[in-house]
Protein backbone atom coordinates (compact mmCIF):
# COMPACT_ATOMS: atom_id res chain seq x y z
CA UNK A 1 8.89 -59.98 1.36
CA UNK A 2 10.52 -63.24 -0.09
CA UNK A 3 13.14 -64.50 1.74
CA UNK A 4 16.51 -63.60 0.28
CA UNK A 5 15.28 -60.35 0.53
CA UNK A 6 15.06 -60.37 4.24
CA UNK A 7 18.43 -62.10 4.54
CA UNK A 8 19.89 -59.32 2.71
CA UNK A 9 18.04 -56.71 4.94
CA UNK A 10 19.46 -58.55 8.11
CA UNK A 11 23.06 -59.10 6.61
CA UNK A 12 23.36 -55.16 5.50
CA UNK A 13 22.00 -53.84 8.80
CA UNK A 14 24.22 -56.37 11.12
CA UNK A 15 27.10 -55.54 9.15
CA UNK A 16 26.28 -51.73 9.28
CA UNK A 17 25.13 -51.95 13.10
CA UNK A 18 28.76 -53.76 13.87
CA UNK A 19 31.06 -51.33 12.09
CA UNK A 20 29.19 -48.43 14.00
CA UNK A 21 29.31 -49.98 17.49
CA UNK A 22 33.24 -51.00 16.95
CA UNK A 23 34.76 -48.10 15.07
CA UNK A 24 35.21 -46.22 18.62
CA UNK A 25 37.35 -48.56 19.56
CA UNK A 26 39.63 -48.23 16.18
CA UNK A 27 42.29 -45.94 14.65
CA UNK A 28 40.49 -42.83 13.69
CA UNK A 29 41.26 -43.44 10.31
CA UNK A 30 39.46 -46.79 10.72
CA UNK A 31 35.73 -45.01 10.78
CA UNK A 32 32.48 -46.95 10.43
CA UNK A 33 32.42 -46.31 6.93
CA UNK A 34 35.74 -47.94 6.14
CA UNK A 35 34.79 -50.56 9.02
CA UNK A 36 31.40 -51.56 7.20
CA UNK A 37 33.17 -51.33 4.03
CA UNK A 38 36.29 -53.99 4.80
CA UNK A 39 33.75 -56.16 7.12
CA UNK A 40 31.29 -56.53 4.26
CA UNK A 41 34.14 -57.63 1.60
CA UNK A 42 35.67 -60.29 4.40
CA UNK A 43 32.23 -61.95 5.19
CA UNK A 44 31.16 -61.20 1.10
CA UNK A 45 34.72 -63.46 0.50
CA UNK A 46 34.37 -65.97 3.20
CA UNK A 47 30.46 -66.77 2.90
CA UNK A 48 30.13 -65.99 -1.09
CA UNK A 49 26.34 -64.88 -1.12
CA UNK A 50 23.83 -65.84 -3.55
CA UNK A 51 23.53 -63.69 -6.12
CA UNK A 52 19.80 -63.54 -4.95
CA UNK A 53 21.21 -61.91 -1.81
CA UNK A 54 23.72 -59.70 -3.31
CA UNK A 55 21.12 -57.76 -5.50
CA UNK A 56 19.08 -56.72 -2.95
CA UNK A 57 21.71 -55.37 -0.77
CA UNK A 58 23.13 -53.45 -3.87
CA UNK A 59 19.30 -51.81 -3.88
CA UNK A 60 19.17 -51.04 -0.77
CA UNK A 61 23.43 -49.79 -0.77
CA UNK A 62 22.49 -47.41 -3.67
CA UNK A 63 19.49 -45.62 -1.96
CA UNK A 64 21.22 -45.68 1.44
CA UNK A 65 23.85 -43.88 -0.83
CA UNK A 66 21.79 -41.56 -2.19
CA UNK A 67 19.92 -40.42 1.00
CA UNK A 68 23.06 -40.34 2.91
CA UNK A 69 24.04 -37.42 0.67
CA UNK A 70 21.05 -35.72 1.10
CA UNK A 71 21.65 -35.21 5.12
CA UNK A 72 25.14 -34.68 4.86
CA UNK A 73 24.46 -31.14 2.63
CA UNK A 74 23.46 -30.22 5.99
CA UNK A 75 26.92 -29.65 6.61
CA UNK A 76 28.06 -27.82 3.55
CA UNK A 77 27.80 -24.22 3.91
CA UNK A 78 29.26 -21.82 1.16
CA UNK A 79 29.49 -18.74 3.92
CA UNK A 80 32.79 -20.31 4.40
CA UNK A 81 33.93 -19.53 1.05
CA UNK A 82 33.97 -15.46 2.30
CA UNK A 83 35.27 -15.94 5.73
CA UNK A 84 38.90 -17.32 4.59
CA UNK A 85 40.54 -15.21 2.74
CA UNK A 86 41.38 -14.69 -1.13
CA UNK A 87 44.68 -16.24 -1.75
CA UNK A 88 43.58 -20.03 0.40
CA UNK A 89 40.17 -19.42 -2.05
CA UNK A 90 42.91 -19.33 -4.73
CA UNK A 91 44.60 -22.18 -3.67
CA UNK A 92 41.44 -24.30 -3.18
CA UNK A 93 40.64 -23.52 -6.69
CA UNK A 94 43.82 -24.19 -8.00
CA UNK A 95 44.21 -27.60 -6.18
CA UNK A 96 41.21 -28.68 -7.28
CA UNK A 97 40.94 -27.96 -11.02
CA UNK A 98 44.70 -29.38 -10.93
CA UNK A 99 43.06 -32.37 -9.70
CA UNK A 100 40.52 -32.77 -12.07
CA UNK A 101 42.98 -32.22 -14.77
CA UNK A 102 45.23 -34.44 -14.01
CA UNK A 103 42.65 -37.24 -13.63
CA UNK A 104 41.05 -36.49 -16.49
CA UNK A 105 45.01 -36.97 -17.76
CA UNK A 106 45.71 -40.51 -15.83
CA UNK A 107 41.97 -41.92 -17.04
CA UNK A 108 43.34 -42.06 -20.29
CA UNK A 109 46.71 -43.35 -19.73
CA UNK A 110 46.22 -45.98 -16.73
CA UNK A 111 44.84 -49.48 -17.45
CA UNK A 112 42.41 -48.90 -14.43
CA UNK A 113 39.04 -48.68 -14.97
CA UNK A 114 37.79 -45.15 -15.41
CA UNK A 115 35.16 -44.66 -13.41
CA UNK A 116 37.07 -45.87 -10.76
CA UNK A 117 39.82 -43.28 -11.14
CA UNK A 118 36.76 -40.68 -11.46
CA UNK A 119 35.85 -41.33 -8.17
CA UNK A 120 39.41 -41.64 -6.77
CA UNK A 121 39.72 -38.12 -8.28
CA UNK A 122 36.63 -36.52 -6.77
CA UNK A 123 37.49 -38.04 -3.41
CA UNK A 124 40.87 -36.55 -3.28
CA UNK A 125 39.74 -33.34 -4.72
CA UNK A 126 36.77 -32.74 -2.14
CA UNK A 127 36.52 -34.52 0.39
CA UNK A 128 36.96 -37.78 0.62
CA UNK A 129 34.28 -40.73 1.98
CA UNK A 130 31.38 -38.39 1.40
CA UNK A 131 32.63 -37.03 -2.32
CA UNK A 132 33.05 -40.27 -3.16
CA UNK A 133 29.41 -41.36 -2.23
CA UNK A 134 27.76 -38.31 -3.58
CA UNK A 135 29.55 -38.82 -7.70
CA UNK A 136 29.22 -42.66 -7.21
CA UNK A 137 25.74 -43.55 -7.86
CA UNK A 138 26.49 -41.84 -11.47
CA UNK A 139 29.81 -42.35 -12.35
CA UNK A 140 29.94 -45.95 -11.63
CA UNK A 141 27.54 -48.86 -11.48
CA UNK A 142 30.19 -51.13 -10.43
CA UNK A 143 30.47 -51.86 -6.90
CA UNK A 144 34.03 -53.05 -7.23
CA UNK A 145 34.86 -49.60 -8.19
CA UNK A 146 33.40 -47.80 -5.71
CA UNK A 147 35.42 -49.98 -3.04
CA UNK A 148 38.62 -49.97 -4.59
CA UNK A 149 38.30 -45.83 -4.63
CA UNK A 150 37.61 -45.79 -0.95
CA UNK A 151 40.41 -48.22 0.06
CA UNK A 152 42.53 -45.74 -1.52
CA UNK A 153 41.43 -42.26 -0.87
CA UNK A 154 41.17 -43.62 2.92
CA UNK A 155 44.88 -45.03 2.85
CA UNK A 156 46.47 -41.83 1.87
CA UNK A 157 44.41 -39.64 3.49
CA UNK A 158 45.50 -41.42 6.65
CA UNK A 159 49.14 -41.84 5.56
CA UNK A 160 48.98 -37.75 4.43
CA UNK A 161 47.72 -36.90 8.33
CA UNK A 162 50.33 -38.63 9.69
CA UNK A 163 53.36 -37.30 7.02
CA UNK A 164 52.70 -33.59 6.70
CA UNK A 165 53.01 -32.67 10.15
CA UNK A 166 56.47 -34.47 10.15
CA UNK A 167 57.09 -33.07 7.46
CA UNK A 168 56.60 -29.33 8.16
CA UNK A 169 59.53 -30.01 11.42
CA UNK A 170 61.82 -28.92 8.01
CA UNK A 171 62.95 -25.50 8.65
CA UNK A 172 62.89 -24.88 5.11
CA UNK A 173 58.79 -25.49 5.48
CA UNK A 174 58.56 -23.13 8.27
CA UNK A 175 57.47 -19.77 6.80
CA UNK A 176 54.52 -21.61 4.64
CA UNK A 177 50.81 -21.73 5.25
CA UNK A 178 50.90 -25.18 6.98
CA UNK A 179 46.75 -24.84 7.48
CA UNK A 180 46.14 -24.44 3.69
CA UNK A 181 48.41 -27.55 2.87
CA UNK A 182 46.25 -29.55 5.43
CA UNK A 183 43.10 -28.46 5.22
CA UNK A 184 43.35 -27.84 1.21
CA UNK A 185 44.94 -31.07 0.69
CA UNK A 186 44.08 -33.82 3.11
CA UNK A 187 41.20 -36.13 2.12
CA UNK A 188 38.78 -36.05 4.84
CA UNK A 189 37.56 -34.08 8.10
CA UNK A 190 38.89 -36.79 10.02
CA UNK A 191 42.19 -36.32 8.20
CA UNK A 192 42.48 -32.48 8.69
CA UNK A 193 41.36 -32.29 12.10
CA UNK A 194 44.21 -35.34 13.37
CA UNK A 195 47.04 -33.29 11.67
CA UNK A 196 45.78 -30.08 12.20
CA UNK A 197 44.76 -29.69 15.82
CA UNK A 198 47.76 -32.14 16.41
CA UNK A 199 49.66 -29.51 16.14
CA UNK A 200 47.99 -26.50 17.50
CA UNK A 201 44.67 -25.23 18.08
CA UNK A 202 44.73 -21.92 15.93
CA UNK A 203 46.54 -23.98 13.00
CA UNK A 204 43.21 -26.44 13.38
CA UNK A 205 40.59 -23.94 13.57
CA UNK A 206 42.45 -22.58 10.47
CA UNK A 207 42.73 -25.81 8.58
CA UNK A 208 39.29 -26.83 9.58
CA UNK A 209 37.66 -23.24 7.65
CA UNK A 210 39.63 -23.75 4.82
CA UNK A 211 38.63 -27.55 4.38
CA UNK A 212 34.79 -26.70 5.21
CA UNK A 213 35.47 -24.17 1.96
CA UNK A 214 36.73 -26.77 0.29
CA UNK A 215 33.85 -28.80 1.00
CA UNK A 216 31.39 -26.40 -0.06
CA UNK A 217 32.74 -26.66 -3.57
CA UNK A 218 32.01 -30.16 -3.70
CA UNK A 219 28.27 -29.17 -5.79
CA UNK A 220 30.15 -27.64 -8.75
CA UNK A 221 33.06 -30.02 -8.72
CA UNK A 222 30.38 -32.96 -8.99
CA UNK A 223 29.20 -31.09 -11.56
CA UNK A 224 32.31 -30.60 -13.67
CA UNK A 225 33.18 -34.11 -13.11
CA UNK A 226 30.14 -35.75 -14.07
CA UNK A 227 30.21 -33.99 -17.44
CA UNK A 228 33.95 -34.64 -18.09
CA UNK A 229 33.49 -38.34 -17.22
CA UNK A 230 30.65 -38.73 -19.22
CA UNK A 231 32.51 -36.77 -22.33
CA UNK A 232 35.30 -39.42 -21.76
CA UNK A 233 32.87 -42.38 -21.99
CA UNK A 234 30.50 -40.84 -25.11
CA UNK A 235 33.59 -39.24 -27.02
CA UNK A 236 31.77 -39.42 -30.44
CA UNK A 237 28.28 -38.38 -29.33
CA UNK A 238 26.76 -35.26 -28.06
CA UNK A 239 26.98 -35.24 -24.38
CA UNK A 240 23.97 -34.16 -22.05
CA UNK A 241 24.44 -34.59 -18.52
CA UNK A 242 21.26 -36.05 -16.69
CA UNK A 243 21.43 -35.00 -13.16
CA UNK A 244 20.23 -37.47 -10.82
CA UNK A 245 17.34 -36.49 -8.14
CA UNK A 246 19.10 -36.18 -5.01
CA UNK A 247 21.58 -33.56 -6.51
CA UNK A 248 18.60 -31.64 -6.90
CA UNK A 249 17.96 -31.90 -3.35
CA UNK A 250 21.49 -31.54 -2.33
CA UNK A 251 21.70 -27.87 -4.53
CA UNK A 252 18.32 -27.17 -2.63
CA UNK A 253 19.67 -28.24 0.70
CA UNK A 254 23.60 -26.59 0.29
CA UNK A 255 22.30 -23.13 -0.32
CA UNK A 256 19.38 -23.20 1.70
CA UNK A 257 21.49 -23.28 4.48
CA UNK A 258 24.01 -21.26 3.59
CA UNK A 259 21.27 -18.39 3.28
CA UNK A 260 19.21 -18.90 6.32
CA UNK A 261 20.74 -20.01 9.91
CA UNK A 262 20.29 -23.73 11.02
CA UNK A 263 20.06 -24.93 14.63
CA UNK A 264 23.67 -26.29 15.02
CA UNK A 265 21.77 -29.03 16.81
CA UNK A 266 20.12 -29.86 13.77
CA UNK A 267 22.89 -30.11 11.59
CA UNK A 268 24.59 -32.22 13.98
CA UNK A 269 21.44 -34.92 13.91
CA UNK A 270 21.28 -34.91 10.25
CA UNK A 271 25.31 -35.52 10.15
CA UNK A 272 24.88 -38.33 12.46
CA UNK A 273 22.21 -39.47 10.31
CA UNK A 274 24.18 -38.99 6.82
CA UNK A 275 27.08 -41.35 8.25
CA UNK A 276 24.55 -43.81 9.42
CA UNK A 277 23.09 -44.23 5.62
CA UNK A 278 26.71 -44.13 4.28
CA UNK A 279 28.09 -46.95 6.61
CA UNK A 280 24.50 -48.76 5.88
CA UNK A 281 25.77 -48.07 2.24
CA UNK A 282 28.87 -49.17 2.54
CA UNK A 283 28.20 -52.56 4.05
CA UNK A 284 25.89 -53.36 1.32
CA UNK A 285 28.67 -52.59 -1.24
CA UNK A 286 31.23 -54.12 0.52
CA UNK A 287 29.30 -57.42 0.48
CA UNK A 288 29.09 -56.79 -3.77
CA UNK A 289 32.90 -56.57 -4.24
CA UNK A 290 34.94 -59.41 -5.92
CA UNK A 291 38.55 -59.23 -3.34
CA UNK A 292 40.52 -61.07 -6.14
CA UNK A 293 39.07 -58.30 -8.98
CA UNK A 294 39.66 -55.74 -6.38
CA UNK A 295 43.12 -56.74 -5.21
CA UNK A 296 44.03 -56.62 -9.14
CA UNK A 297 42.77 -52.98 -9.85
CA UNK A 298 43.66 -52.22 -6.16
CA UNK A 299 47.51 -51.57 -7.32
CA UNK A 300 46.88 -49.59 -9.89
CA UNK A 301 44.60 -47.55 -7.85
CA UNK A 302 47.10 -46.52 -5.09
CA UNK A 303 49.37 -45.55 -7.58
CA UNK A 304 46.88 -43.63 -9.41
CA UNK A 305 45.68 -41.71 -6.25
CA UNK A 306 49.30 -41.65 -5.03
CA UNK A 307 49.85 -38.73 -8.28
CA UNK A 308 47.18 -37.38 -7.97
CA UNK A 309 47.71 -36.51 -3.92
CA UNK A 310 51.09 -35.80 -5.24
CA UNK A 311 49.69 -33.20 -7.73
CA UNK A 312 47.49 -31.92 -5.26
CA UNK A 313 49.78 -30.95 -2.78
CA UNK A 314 52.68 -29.49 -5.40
CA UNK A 315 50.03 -26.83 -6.10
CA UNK A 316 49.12 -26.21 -2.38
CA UNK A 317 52.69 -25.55 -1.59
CA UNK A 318 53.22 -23.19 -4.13
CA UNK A 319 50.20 -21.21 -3.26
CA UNK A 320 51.64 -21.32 0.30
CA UNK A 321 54.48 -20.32 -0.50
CA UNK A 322 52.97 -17.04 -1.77
């Protein structure tokens, strides 16, 4: 092993092994991944690594990316889809091909790069962090992208778990479905859970089924999204998607458990295991991301996630309204 390589290794895992040990000390919406993330793109700014550092750690970022997806399918069961109800199934839908559509929409009109609204797209569609990994090692190549998308789907994820449940104190939003709006439209777990159980216990546990729903739609959406970004790029040639390994292994590992019961203590391991990958990921791509280049695109990414949240959530209220 030459020995930019093993600076590399030892950057990535100290900057992955920080972000985990601090984040309990942080705002929840500060998590290691967003921790690794913003640590790796301060020291990756301040110390301005050799480029014979910097490709290594983009190696070993991409397969901590990809095996980080392959444990978190652990957690994506589609027996949710059945337990919840027709019309939130509805709304799910609804939100989410509204989302697509409407990035599909902006990509074409925004001077920010594509792939990078892709991703911003998928993230607010699904589920965030982990949506975000899982379409990234296809959709983009550029590591700058991939950050920028992050930054944002974090910031109003955490902005949208603090507004909604203010905003539901109207008493004209008092007879809606509050847990569909949270759990169908905020970003993350993390998100839905601080809003949700914030304000009750039933309203969480309700939230919390309907965004694990939502979750296990992230396989098809990936899907849809892959082949509509890669129609966008390769407008005048005959598009074939090529699907990469681990989504193999993810289809295998989503239904799989979703027909047979797994130990709950399992699951939990494997979880634990996925987020360990994805901050280990994250570091390694925060270290590959130009600030200045990201500061740039970074304003045209908030307002580009900014409508499409906006979107999102226009179609959640008027299936709660229902």
């Amino acid at each position: 092993m030459n020995q930019e390589r093993l600076f590399s290794i030892i950057w990535v895992g100290g900057i992955g092994a920080a972000a985990w040990f601090i984040a309990p000390y942080t705002p929840s919406a500060l998590n290691s991944i967003m921790l690794a993330l913003l640590i790796g793109i301060i020291l990756g700014t301040l110390i301005k690594f050799k480029q014979e550092v910097k490709k290594p750690a983009g190696t070993i970022g991409s397969k901590a990316l990809e095996y980080s997806i392959l444990f978190l399918a652990f957690g994506i069961n589609y027996r949710f889809l059945v337990n919840i109800g027709w019309i939130p199934i509805l709304g799910i839908l609804t939100s989410i091909t509204a989302v697509l559509l409407v990035t599909k929409i902006l990509v074409k009109r925004f001077n920010c790069p594509a792939s990078a609204g892709w991703l911003i797209g998928i993230g607010t569609a699904i589920c965030g962090s982990s949506a975000i990994a899982a379409a990234a090692p296809f959709v983009s190549k550029n590591k700058d992208d991939i950050g920028m998308s992050l930054a944002v789907v974090n910031l109003w994820g955490a902005l949208g778990m603090i507004l909604l449940p203010l905003l539901f104190q109207l008493p004209l939003l008092n007879s809606i479905n509050h847990g569909l709006i949270i759990g169908g439209g905020l970003h993350s777990v993390g998100n839905v859970m601080g809003a949700a159980y914030g304000l009750s216990d039933a309203l969480g546990n309700e939230a919390l089924a309907i965004k694990m729903a939502r979750v296990a739609l992230l396989t098809p959406a990936l899907l849809v999204i892959v082949a509509m970004n890669r129609r966008e790029n390769n407008a005048s040639e005959r598009v074939k998607v090529k699907i990469p390994w681990y989504i193999y292994g993810f289809l295998f590992i989503t239904a799989f458990v979703s027909i047979f019961k797994i130990p709950s203590e399992l699951i939990e391991w494997n979880e634990w295991f996925g987020k360990i990958a994805l901050t280990i990921a994250m570091a390694a791509i925060g270290m590959n991301v130009n600030l200045k280049e990201l500061l740039i695109s970074g304003r045209k990414g908030l307002l580009f996630g900014l409508l499409i949240f906006i979107a999102q959530l226009a179609v959640l209220f008027f299936v709660a309204s229902l």
